[in-house]
N, C-alpha and C. Protein backbone atom coordinates (compact mmCIF):
# COMPACT_ATOMS: atom_id res chain seq x y z
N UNK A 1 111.10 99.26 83.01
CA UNK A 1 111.92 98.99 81.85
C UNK A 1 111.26 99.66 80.64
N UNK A 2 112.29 100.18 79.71
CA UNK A 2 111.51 101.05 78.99
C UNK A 2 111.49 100.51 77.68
N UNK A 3 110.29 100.58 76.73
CA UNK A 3 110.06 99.74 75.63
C UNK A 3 111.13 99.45 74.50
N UNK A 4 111.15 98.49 74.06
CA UNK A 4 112.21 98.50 72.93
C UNK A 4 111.76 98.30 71.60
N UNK A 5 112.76 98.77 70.89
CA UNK A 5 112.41 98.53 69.14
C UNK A 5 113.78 97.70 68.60
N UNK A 6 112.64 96.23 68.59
CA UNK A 6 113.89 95.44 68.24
C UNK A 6 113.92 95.02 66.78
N UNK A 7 115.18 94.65 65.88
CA UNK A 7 115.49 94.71 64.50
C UNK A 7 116.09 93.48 65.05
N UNK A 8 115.63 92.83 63.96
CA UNK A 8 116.55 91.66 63.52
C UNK A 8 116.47 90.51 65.11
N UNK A 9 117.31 89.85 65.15
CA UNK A 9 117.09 88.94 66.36
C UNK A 9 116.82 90.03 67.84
N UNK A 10 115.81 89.44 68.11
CA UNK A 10 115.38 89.61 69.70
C UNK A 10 116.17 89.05 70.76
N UNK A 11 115.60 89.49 72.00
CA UNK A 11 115.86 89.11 73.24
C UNK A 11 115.51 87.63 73.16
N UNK A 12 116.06 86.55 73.54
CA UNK A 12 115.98 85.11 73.90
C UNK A 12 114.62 84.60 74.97
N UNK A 13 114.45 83.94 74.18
CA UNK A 13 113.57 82.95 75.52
C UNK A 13 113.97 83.23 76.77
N UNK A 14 115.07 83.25 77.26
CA UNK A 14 115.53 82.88 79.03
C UNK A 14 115.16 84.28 79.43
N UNK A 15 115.74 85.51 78.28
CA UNK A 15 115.47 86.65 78.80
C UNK A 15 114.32 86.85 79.00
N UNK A 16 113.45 87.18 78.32
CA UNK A 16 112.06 87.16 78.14
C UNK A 16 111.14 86.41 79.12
N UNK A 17 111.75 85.32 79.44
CA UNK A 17 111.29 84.33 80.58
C UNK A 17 111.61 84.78 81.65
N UNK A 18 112.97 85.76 82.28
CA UNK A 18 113.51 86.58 83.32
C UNK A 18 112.86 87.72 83.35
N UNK A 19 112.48 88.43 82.42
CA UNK A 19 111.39 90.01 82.58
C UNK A 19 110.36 89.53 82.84
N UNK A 20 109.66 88.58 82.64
CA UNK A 20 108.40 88.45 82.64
C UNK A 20 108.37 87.85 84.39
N UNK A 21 109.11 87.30 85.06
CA UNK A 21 109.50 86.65 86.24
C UNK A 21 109.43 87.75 86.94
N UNK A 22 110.21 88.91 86.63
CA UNK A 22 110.42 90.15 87.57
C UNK A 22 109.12 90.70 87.76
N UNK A 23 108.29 91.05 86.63
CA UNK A 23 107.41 91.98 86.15
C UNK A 23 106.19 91.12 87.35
N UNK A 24 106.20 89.73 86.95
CA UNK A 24 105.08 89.02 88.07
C UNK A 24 105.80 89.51 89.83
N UNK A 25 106.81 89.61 90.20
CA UNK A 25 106.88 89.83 91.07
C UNK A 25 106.99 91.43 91.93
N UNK A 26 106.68 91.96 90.82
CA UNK A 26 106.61 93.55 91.29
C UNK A 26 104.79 93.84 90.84
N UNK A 27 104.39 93.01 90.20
CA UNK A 27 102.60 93.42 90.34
C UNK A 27 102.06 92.64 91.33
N UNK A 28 103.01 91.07 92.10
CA UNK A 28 102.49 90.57 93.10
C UNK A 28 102.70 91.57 94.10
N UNK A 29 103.96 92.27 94.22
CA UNK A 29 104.18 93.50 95.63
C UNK A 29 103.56 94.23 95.77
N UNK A 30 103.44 95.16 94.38
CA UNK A 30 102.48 96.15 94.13
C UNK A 30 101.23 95.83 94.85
N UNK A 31 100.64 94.80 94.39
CA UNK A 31 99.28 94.43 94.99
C UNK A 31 98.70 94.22 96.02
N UNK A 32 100.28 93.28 97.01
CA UNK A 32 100.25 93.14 98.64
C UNK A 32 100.23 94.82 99.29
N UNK A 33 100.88 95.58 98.71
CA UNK A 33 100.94 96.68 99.47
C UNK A 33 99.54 97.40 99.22
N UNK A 34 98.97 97.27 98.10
CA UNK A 34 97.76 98.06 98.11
C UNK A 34 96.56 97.99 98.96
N UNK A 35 96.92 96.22 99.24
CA UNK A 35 95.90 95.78 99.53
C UNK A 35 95.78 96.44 101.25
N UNK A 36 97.16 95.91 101.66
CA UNK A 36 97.32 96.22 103.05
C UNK A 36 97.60 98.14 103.04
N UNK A 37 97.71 98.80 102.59
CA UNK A 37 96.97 100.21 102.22
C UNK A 37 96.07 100.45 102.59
N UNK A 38 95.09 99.70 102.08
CA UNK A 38 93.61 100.03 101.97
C UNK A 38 92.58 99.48 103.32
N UNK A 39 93.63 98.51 103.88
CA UNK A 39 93.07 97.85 104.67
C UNK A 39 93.25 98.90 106.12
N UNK A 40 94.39 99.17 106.07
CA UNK A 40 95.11 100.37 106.95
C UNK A 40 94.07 101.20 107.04
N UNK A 41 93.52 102.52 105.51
CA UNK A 41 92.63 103.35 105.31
C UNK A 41 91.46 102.77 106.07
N UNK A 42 91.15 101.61 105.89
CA UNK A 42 89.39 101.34 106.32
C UNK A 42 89.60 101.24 108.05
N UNK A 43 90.23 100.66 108.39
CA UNK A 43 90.19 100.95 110.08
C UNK A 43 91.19 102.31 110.84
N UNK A 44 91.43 103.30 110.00
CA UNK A 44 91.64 104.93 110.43
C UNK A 44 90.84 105.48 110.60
N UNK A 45 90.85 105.83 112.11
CA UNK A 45 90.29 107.08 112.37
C UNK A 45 90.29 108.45 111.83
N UNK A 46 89.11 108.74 111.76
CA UNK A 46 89.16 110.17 110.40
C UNK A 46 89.85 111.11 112.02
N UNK A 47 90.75 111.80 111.00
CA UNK A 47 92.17 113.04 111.33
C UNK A 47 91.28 114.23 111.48
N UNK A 48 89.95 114.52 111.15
CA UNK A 48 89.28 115.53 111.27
C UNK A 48 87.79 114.91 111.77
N UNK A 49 87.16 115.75 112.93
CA UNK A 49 86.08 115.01 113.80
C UNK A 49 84.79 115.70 112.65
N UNK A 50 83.69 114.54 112.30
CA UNK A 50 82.24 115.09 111.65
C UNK A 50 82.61 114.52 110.43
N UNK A 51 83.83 113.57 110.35
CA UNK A 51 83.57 112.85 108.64
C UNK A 51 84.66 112.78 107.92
N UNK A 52 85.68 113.00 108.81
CA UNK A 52 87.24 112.71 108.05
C UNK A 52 87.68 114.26 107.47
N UNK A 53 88.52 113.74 106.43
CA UNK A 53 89.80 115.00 105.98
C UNK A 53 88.56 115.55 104.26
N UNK A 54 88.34 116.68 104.11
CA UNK A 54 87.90 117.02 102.99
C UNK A 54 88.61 116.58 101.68
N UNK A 55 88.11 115.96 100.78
CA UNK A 55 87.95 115.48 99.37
C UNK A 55 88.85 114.34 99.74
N UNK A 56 88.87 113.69 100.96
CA UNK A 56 89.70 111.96 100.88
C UNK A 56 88.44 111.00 100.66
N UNK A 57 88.52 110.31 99.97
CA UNK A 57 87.48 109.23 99.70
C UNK A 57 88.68 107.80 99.70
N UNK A 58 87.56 106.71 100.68
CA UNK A 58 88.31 105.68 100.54
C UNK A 58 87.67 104.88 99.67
N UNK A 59 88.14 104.14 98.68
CA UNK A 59 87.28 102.99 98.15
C UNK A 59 87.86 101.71 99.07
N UNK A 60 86.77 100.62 99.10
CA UNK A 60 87.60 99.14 99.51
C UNK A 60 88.01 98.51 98.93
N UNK A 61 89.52 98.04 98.72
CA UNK A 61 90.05 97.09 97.91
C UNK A 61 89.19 96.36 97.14
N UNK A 62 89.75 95.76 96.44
CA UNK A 62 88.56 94.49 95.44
C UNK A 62 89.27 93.24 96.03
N UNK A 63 87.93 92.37 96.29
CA UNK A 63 88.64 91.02 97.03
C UNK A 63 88.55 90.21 95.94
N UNK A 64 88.79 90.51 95.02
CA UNK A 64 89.40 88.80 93.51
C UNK A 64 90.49 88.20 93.79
């Protein structure tokens, strides 16, 4: 959603209470998928034998 420039009365409570609802549930997805991403990356077999694919670096997720 792209930023707004608001004049005079704003978006409402309910709205504001509905973006912010969405927004938690697309950084909760975002996050499940990264996680399970990364988790994927750490038990792959490197695609090239002597140390994997040149300039791929995995980091490990952060467990917070």
């Amino acid at each position: 959603m792209a930023r707004q420039i608001v004049t005079g009365a704003g978006p409402s409570v309910q709205e504001l209470e509905h973006r912010i609802a969405v927004l938690e549930r697309q950084v909760a997805e975002l996050t499940e998928t990264t996680r399970a991403l990364a988790a994927a990356l750490e038990h792959a077999s490197p695609a090239i034998p002597g140390g994997g694919a040149p300039g791929l670096v995995v980091v490990p997720a952060p467990t917070c």
